[in-house]
N, C-alpha and C. Protein backbone atom coordinates (compact mmCIF):
# COMPACT_ATOMS: atom_id res chain seq x y z
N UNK A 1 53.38 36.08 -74.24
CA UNK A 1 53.54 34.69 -74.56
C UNK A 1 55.02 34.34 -74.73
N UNK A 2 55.98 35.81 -75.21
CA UNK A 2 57.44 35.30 -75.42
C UNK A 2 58.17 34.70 -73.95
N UNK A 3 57.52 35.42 -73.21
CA UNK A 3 58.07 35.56 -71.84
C UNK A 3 57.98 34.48 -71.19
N UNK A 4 56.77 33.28 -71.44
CA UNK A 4 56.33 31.86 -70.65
C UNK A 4 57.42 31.32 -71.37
N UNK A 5 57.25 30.93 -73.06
CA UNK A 5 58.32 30.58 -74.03
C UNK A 5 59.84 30.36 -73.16
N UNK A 6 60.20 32.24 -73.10
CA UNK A 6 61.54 32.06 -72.66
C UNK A 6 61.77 31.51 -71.48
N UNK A 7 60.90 31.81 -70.32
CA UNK A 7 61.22 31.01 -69.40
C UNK A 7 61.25 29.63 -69.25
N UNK A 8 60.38 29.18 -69.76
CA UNK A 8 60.32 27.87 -70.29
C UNK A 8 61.47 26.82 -70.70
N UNK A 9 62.13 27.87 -71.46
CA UNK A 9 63.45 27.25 -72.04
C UNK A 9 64.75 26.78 -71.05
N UNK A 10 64.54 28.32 -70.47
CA UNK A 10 65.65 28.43 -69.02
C UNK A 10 64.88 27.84 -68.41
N UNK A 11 64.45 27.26 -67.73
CA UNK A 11 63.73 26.57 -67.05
C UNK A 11 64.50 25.14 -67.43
N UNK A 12 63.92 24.91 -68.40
CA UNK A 12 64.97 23.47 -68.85
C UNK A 12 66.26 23.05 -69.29
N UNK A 13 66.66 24.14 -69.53
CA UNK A 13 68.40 24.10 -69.94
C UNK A 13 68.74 24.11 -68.30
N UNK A 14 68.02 24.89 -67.63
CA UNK A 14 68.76 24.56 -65.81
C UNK A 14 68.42 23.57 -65.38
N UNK A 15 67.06 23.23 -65.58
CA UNK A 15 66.79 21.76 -64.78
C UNK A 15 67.73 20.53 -65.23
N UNK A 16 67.92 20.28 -66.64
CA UNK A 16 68.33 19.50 -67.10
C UNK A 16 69.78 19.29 -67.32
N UNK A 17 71.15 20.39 -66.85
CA UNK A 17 72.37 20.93 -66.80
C UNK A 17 72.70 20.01 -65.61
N UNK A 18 72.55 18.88 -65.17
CA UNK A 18 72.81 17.88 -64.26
C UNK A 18 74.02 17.01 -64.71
N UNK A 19 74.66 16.50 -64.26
CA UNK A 19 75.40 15.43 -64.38
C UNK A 19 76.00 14.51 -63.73
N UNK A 20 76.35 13.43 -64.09
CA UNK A 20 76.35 12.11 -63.24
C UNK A 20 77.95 12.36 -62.50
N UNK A 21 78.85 13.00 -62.88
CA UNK A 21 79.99 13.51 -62.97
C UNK A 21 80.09 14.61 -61.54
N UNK A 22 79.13 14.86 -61.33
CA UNK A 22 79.19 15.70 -60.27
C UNK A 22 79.86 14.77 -58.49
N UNK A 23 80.52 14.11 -58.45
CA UNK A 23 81.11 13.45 -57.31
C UNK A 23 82.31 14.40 -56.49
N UNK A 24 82.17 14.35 -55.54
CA UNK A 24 82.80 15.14 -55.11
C UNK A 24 84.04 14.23 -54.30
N UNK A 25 85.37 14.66 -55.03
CA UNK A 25 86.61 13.56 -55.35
C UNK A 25 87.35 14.14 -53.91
N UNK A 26 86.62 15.43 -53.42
CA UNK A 26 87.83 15.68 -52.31
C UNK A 26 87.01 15.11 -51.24
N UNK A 27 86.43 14.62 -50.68
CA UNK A 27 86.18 13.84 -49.82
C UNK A 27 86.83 12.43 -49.83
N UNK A 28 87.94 12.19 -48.87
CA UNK A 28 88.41 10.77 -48.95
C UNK A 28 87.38 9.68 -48.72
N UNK A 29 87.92 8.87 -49.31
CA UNK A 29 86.98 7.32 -49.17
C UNK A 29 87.75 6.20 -47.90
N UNK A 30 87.19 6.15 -47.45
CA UNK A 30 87.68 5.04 -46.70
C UNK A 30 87.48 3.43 -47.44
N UNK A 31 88.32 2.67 -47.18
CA UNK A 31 88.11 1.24 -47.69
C UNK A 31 88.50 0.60 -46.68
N UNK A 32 87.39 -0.61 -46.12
CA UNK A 32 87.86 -1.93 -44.76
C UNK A 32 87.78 -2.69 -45.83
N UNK A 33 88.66 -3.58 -45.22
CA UNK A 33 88.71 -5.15 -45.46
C UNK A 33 88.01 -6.00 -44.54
N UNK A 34 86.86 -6.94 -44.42
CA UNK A 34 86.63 -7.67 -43.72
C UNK A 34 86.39 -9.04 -44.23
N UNK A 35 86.90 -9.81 -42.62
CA UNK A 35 87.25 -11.63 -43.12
C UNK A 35 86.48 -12.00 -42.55
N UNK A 36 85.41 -12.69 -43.09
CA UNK A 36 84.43 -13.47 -42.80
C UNK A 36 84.43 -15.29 -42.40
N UNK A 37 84.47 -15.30 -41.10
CA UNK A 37 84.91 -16.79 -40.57
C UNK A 37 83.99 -17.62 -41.64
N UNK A 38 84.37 -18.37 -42.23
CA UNK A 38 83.51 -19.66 -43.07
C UNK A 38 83.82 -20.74 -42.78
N UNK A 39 84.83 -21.09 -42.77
CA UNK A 39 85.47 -22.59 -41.39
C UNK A 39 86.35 -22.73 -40.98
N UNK A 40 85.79 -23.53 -39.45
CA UNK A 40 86.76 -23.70 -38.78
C UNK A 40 87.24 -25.78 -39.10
N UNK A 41 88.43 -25.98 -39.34
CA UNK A 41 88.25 -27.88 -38.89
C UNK A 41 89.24 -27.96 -38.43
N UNK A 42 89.48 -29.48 -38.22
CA UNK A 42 91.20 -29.79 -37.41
C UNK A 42 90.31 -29.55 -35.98
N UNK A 43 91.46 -29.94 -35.09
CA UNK A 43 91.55 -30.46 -33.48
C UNK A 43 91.52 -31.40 -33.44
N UNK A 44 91.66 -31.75 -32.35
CA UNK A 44 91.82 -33.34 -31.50
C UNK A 44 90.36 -33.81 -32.43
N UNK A 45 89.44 -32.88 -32.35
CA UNK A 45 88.16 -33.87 -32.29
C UNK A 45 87.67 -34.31 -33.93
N UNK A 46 88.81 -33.34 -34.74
CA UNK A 46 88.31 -33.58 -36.25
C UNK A 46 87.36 -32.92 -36.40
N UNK A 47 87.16 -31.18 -36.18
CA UNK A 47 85.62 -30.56 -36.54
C UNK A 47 85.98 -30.21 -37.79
N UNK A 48 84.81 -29.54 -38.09
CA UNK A 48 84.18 -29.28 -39.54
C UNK A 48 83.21 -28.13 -39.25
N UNK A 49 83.42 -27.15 -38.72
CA UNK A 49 82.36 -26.45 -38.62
C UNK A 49 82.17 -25.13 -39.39
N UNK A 50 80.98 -24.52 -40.23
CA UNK A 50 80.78 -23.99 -41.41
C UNK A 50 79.80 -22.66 -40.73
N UNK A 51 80.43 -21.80 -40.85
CA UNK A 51 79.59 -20.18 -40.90
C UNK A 51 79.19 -19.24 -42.06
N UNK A 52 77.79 -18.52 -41.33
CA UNK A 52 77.29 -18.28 -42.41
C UNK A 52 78.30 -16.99 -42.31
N UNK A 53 78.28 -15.78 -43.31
CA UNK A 53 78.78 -14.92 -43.75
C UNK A 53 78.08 -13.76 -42.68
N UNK A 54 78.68 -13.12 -42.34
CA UNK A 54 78.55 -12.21 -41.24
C UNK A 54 78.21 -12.75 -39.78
N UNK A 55 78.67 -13.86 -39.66
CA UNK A 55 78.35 -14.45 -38.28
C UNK A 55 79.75 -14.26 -37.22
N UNK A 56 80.68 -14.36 -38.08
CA UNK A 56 81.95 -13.89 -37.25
C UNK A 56 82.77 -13.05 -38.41
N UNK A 57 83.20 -12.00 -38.14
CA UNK A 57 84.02 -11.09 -38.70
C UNK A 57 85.20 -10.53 -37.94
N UNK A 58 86.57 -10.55 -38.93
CA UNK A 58 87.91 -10.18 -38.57
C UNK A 58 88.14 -9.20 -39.41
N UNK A 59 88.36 -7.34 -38.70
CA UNK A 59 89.18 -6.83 -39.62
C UNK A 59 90.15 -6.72 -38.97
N UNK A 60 91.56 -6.67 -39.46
CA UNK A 60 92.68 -6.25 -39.53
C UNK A 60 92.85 -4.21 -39.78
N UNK A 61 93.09 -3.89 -38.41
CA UNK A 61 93.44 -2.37 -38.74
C UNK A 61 94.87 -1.85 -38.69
N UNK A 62 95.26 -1.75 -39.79
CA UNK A 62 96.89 -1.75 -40.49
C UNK A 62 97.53 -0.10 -39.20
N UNK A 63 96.68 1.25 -39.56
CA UNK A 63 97.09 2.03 -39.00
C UNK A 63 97.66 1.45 -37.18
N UNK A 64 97.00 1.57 -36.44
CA UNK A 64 97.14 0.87 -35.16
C UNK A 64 97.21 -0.40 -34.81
N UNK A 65 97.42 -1.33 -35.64
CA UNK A 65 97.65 -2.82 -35.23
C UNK A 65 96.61 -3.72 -34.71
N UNK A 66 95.42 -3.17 -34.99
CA UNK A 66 94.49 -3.92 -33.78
C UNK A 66 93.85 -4.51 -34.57
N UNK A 67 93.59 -5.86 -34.01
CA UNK A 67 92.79 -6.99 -35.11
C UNK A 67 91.22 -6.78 -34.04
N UNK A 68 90.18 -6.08 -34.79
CA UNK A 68 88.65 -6.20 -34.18
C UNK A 68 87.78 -7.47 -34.53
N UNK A 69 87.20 -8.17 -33.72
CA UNK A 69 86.49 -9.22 -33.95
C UNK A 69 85.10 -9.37 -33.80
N UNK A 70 84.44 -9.54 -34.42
CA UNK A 70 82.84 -9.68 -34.41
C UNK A 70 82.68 -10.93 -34.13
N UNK A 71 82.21 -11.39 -33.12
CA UNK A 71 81.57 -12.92 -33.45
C UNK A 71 79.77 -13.06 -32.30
N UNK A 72 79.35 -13.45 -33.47
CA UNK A 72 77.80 -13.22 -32.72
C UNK A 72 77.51 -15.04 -33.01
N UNK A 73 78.39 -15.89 -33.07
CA UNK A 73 77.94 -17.27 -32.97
C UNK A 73 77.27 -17.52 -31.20
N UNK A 74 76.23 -17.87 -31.39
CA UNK A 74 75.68 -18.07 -30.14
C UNK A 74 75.95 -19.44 -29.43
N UNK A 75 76.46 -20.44 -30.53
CA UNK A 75 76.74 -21.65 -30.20
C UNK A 75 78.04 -21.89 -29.32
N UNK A 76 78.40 -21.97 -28.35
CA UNK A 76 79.75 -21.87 -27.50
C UNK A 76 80.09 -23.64 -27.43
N UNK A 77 79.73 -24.57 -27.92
CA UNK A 77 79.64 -25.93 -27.92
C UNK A 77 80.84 -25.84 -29.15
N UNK A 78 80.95 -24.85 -30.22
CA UNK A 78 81.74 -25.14 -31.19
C UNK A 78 83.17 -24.21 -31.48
N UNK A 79 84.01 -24.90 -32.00
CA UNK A 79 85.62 -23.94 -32.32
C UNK A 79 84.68 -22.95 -33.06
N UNK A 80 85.60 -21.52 -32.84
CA UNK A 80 84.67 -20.25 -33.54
C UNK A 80 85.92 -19.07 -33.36
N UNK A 81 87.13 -19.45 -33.10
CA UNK A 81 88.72 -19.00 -32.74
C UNK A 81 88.00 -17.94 -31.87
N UNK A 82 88.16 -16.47 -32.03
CA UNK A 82 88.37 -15.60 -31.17
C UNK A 82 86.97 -14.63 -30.59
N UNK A 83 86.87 -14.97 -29.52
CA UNK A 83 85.98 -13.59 -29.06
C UNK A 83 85.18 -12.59 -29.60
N UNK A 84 84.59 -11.92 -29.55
CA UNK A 84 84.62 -10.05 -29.67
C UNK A 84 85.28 -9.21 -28.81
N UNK A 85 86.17 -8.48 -29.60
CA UNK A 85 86.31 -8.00 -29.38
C UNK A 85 87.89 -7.28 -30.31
N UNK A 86 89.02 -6.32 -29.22
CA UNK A 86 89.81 -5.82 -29.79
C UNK A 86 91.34 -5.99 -29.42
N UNK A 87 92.03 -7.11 -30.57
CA UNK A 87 93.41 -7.53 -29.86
C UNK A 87 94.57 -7.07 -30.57
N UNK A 88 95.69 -6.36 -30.34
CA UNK A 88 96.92 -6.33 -30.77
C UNK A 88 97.36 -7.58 -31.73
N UNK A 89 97.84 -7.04 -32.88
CA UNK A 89 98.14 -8.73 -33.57
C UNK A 89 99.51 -7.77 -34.43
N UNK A 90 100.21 -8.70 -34.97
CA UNK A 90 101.36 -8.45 -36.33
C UNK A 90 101.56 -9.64 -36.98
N UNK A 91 101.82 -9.42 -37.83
CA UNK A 91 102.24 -10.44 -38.88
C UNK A 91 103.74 -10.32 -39.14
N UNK A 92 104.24 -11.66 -38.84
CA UNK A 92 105.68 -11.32 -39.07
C UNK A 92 106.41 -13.10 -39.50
N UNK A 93 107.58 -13.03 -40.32
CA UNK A 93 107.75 -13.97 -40.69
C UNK A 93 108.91 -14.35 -39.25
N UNK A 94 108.75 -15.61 -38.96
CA UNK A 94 109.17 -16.22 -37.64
C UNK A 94 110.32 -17.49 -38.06
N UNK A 95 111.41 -17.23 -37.33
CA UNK A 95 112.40 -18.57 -37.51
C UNK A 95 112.48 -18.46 -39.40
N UNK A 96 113.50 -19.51 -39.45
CA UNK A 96 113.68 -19.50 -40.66
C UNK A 96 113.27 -19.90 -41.70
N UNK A 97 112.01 -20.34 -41.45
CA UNK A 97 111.12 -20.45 -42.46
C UNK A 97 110.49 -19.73 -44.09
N UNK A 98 110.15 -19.68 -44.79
CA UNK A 98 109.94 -18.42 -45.90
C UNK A 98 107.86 -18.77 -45.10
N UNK A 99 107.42 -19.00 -44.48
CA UNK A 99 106.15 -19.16 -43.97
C UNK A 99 105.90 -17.77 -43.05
N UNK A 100 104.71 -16.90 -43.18
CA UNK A 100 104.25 -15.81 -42.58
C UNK A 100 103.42 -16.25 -41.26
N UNK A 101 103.52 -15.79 -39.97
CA UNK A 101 102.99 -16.07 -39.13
C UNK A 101 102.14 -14.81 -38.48
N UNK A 102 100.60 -15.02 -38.16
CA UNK A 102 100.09 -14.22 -37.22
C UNK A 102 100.32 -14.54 -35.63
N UNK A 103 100.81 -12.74 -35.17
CA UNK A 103 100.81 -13.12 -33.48
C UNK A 103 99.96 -12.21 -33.03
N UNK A 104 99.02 -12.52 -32.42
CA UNK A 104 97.73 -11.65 -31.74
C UNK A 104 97.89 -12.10 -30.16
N UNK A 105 98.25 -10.78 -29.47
CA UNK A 105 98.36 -9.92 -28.42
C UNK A 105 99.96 -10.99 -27.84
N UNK A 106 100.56 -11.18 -28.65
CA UNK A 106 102.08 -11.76 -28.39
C UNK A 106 102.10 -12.97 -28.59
N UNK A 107 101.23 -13.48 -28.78
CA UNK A 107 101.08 -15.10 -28.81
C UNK A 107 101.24 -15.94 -30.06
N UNK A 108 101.86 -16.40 -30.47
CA UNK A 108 101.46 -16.86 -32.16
C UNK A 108 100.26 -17.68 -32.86
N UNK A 109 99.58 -17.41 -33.34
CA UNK A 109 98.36 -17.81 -33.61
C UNK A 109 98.28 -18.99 -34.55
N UNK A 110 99.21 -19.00 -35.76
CA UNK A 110 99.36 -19.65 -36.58
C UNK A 110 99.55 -19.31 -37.85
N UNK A 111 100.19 -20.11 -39.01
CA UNK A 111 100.88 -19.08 -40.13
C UNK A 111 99.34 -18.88 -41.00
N UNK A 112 99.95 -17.91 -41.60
CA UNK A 112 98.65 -17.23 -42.83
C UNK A 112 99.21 -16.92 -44.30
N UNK A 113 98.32 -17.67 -45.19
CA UNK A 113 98.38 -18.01 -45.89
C UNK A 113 97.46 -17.27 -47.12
N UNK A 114 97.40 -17.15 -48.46
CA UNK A 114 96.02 -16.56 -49.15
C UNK A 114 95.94 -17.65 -50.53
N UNK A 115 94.70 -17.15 -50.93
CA UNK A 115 94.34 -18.16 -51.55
C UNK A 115 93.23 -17.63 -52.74
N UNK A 116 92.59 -17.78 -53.78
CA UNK A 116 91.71 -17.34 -54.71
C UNK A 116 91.88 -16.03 -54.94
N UNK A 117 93.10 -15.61 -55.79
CA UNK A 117 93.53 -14.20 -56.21
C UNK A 117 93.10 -13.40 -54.41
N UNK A 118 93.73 -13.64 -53.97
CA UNK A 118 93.83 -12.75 -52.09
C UNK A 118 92.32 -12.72 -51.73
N UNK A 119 91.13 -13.68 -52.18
CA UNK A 119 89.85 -13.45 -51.54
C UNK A 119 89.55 -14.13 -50.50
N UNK A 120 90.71 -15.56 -50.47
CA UNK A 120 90.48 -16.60 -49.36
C UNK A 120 91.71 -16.36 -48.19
N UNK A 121 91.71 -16.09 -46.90
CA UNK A 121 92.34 -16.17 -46.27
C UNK A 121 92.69 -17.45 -45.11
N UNK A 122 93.69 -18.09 -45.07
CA UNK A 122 93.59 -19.17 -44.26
C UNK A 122 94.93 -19.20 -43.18
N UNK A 123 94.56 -19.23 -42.04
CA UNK A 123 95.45 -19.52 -41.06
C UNK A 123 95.86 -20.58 -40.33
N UNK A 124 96.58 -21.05 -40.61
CA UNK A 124 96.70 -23.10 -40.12
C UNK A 124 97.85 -22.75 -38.73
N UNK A 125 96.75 -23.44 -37.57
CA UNK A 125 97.69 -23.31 -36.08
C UNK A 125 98.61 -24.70 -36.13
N UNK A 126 98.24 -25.67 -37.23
CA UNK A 126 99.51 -26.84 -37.36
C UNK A 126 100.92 -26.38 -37.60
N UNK A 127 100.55 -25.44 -38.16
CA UNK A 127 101.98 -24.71 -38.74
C UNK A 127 102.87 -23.69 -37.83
N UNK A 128 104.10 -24.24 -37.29
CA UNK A 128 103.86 -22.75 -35.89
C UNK A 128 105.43 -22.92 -36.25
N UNK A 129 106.12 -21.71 -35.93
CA UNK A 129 107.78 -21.16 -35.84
C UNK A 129 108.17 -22.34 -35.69
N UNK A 130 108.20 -23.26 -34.04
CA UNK A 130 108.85 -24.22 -33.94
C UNK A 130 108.70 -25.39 -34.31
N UNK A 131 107.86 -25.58 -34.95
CA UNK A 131 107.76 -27.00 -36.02
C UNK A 131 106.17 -27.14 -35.86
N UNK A 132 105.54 -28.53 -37.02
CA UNK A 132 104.28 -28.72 -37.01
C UNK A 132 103.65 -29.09 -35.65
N UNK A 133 102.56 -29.42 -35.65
CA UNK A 133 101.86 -29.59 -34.45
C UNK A 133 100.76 -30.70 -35.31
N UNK A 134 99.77 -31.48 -34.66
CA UNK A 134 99.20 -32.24 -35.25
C UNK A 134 97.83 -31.81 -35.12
N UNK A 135 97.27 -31.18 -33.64
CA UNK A 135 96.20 -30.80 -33.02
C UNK A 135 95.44 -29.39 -33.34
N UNK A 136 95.98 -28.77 -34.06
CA UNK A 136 95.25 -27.10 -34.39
C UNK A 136 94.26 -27.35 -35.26
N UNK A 137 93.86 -25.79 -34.95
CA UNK A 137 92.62 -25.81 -36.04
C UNK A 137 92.96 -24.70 -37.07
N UNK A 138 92.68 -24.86 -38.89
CA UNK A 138 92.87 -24.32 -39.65
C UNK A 138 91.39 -23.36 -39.49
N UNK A 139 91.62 -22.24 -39.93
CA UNK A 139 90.66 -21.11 -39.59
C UNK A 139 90.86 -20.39 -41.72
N UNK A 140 88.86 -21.29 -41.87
CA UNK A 140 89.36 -19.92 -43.47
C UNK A 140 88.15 -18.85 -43.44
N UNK A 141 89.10 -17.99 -44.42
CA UNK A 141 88.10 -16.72 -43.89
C UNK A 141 87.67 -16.34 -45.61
N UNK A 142 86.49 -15.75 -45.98
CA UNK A 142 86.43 -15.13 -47.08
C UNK A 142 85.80 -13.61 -47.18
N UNK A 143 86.88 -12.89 -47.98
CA UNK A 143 86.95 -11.61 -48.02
C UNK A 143 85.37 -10.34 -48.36
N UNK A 144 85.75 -9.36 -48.02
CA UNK A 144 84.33 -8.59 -48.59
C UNK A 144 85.25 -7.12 -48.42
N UNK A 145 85.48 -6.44 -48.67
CA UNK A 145 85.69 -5.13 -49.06
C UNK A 145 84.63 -4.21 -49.49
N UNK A 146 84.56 -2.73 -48.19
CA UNK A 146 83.56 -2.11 -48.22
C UNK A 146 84.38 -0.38 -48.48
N UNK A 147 83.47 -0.21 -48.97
CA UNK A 147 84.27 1.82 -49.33
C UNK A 147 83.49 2.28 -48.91
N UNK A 148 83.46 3.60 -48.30
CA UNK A 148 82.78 4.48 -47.26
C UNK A 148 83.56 5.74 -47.84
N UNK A 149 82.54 6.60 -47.56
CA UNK A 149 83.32 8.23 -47.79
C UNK A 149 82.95 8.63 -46.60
């Protein structure tokens, strides 16, 4: 009977010797940033157009420069800025302005701007190196940050 007893015991001092602490820290984590198109307005025509959250996605990949684009809007009738797909971009401040400008695949896109402690991102094509423009479209994006191991 000592013998069920003792095992018994060890039995539960091992089962129960668990801990939440057990993470294993040498595996790096990866962290993306992704910008979620929420609107586009401005142009000639005065739009206003509103996306849901994962309908178009921009990450920015810092190592290699390449801005990847998700966009599964099926509607082609509406501004929705860029494609799917994968374009060369930098951010660089242009002319003498103190204003930050995105240029994706050489072209200048329009300056970028942040907004709600860095969760809102907004890029206004009115705003360009060589002076305003009247006709662009402001593009805002809102943030989501994902960690992966």
């Amino acid at each position: 009977m000592k013998h069920y007893l003792i095992i018994a015991c060890i039995s539960f001092f091992t089962l129960t010797n668990c801990s939440l602490n057990d993470i294993n820290n040498d595996i790096p984590q990866v962290t993306r940033v992704l910008w979620h198109l929420k609107n586009v307005s401005g142009g000639v025509a005065g739009v206003d157009n509103d996306f849901a959250s994962g309908v178009i996605i921009w990450e920015f990949k810092n190592g290699n420069s390449t801005l990847t684009v998700t966009n599964t809007n099926s509607n082609t009738a509406i501004e929705d800025g860029l494609d799917s797909g994968n374009y060369s971009y930098n951010i660089t401040p242009i002319g003498t302005s103190s204003k930050t400008y995105l240029v994706i695949n050489s072209n200048e896109f329009g300056s970028i701007s942040f907004a709600s402690n860095d969760t809102q991102l907004i890029i206004n094509q009115n705003e360009t190196s060589t002076g305003p423009v009247a006709d662009g479209y402001i593009y805002t994006f809102t943030k989501s940050v994902i960690v992966e191991n």
